[in-house]
Protein backbone atom coordinates (compact mmCIF):
# COMPACT_ATOMS: atom_id res chain seq x y z
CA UNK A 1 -12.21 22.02 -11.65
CA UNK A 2 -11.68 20.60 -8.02
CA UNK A 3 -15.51 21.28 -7.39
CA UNK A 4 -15.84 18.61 -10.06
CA UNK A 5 -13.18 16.33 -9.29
CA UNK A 6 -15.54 14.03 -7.52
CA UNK A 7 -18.36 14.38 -10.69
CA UNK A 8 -18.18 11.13 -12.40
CA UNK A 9 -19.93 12.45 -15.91
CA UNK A 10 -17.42 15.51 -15.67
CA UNK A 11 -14.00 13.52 -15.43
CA UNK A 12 -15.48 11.06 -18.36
CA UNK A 13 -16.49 13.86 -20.33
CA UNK A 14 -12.92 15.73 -19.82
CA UNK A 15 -11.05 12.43 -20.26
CA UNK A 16 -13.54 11.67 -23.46
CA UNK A 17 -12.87 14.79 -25.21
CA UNK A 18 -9.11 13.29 -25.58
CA UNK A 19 -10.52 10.61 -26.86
CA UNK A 20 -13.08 10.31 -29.77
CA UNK A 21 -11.30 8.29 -32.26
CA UNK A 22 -12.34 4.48 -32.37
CA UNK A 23 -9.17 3.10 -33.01
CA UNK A 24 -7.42 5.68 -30.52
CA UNK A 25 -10.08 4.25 -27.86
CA UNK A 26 -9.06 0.40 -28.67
CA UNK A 27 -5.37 1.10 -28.33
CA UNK A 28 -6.33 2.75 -24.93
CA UNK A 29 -8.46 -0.42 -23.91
CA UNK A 30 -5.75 -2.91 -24.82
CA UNK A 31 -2.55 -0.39 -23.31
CA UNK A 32 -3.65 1.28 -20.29
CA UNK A 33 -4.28 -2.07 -18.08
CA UNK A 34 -0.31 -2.92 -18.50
CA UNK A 35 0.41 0.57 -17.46
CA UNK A 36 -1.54 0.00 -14.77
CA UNK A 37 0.13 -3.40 -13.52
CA UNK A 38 3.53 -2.00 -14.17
CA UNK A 39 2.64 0.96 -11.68
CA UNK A 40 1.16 -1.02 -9.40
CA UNK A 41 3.95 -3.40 -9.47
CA UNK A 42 6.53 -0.62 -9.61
CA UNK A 43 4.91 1.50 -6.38
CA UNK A 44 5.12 -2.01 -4.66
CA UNK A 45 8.29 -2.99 -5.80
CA UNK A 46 9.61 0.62 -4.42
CA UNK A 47 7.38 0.32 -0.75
CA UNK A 48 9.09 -3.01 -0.15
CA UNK A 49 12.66 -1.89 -1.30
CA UNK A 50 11.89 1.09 1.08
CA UNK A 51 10.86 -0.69 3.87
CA UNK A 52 13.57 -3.53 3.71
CA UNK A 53 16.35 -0.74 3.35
CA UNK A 54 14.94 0.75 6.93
CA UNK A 55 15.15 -2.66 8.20
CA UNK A 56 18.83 -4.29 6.83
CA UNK A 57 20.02 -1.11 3.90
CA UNK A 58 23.10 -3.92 3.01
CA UNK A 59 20.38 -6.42 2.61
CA UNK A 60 18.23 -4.62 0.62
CA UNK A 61 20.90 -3.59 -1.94
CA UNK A 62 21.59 -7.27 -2.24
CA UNK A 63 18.28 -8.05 -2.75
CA UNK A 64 17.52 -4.59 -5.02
CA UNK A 65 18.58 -6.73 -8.32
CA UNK A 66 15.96 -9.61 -7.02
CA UNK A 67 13.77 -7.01 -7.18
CA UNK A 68 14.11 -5.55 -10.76
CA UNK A 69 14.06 -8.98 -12.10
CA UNK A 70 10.61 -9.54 -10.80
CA UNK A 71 9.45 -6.81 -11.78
CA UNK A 72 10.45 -6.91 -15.30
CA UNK A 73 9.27 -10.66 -15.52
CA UNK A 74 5.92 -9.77 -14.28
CA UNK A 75 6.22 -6.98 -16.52
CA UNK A 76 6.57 -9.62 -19.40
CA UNK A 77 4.55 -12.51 -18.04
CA UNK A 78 1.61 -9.78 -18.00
CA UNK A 79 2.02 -9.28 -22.23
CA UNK A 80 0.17 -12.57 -22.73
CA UNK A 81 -2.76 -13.89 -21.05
CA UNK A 82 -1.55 -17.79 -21.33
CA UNK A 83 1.58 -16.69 -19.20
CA UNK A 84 -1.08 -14.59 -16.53
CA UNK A 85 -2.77 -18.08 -16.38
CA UNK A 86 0.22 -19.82 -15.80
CA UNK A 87 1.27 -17.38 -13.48
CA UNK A 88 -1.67 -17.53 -11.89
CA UNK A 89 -1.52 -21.26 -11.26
CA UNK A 90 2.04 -21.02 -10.04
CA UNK A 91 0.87 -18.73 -7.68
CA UNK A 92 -1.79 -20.33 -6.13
CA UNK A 93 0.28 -24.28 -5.81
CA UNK A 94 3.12 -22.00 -4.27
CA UNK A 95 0.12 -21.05 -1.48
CA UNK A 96 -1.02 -24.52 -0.89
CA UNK A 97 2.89 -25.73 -0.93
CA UNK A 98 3.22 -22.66 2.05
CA UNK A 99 0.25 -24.08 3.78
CA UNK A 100 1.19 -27.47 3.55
CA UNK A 101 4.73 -26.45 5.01
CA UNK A 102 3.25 -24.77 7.68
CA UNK A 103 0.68 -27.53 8.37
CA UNK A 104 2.68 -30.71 7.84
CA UNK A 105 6.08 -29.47 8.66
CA UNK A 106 5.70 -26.34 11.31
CA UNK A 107 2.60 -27.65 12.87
CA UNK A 108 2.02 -23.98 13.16
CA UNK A 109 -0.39 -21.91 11.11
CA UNK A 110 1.54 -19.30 8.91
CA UNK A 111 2.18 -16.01 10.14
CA UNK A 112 -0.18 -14.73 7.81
CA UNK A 113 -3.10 -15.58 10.18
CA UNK A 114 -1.16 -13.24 12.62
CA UNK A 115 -0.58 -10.32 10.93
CA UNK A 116 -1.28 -10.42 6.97
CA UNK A 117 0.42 -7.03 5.90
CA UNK A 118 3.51 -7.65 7.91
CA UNK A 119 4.21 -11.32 6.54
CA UNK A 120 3.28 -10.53 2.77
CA UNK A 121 5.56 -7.59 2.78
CA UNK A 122 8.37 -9.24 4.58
CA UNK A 123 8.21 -12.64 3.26
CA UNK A 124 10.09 -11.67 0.32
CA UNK A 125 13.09 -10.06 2.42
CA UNK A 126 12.94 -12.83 4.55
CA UNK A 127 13.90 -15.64 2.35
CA UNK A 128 16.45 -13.70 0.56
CA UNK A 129 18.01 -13.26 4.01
CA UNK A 130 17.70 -16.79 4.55
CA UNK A 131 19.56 -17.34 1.57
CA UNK A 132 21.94 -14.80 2.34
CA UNK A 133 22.63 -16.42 5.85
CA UNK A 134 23.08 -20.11 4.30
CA UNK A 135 25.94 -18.07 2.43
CA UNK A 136 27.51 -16.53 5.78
CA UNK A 137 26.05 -13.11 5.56
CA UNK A 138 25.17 -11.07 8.68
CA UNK A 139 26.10 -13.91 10.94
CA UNK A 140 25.82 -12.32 14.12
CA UNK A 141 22.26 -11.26 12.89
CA UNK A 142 21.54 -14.36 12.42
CA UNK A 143 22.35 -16.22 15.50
CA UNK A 144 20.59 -13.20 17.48
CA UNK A 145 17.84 -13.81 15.25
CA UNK A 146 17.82 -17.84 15.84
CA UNK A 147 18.23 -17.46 19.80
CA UNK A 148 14.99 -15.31 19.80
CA UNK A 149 13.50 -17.07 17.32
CA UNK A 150 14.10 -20.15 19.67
CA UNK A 151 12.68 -17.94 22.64
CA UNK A 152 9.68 -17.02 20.95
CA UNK A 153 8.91 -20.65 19.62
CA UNK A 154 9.41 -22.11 23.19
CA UNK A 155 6.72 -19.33 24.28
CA UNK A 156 4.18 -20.23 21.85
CA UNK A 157 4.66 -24.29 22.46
CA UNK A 158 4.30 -23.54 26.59
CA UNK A 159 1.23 -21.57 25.64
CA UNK A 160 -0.29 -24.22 23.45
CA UNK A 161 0.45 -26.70 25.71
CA UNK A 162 -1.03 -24.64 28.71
CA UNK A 163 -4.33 -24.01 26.60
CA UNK A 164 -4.26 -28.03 26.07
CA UNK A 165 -4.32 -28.91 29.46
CA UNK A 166 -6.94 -26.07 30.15
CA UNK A 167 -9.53 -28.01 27.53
């Protein structure tokens, strides 16, 4: 079998054989695509719980019920294809709004630019420590955090500046 694991016609014909009845097959069609988002979704919901309980384990736990009730909404909001559209739409005005913060507000493209991966998967963690913070949480995290934040910010205006005068 692992000869043929790669042999397109052999895997349809193995999977096929488990599934010759028409209305079987339609079930199938209409089923396995939510399985598929809910996996999806769950593996990604557990690689970013992972990852944010290496970087801050109380903060993840906090944010852990955040988490389920994302998932299960997506779960939900993926039952009906009016709520994927609205979804959808939601999703890309909450990109422009980010964009326009950056743009109007930061005068600073978003970190995105810099390192996609890193600020998808943390912006999530982020913003629930933000929240956290505004609520008194890990407050010596976050004035280390805001001095080097402050650092790094003064480093990227000196270098801006620097490649102004240079042009």
């Amino acid at each position: 079998m692992a000869s043929n694991l790669l042999n397109v016609e052999k895997q349809l014909v193995f999977y096929g054989a488990y599934h010759t009845n028409k209305v079987n097959i339609r079930i199938h069609m209409l089923c396995v695509p939510y399985f598929d988002m809910l996996n999806w979704a769950t593996v990604q919901a557990a690689v970013y719980l992972g990852y944010f309980f290496l970087l801050l384990p109380t903060g993840a736990l906090l944010y852990t019920p955040q988490m389920i009730a994302s998932l299960l909404s997506a779960t939900v909001v993926a039952r009906d294809f009016k709520n994927v559209q609205y979804a959808f739409v939601l999703h890309v005005a909450s990109w422009l709004a980010q964009f326009y913060g950056h743009g109007v507000h930061e005068h600073r493209a978003p970190a995105l630019l810099d390192n996609l991966i890193g600020a998808v998967v943390l912006a999530p963690f982020f913003v629930h420590l933000e929240l956290l913070f505004e609520f008194g949480y890990f407050s010596t995290l976050y004035k280390a955090m805001k001095n080097d934040i402050g650092v790094e910010v003064a480093k990227i205006r000196r270098a801006n500046a620097a490649a102004k005068r240079s042009n």
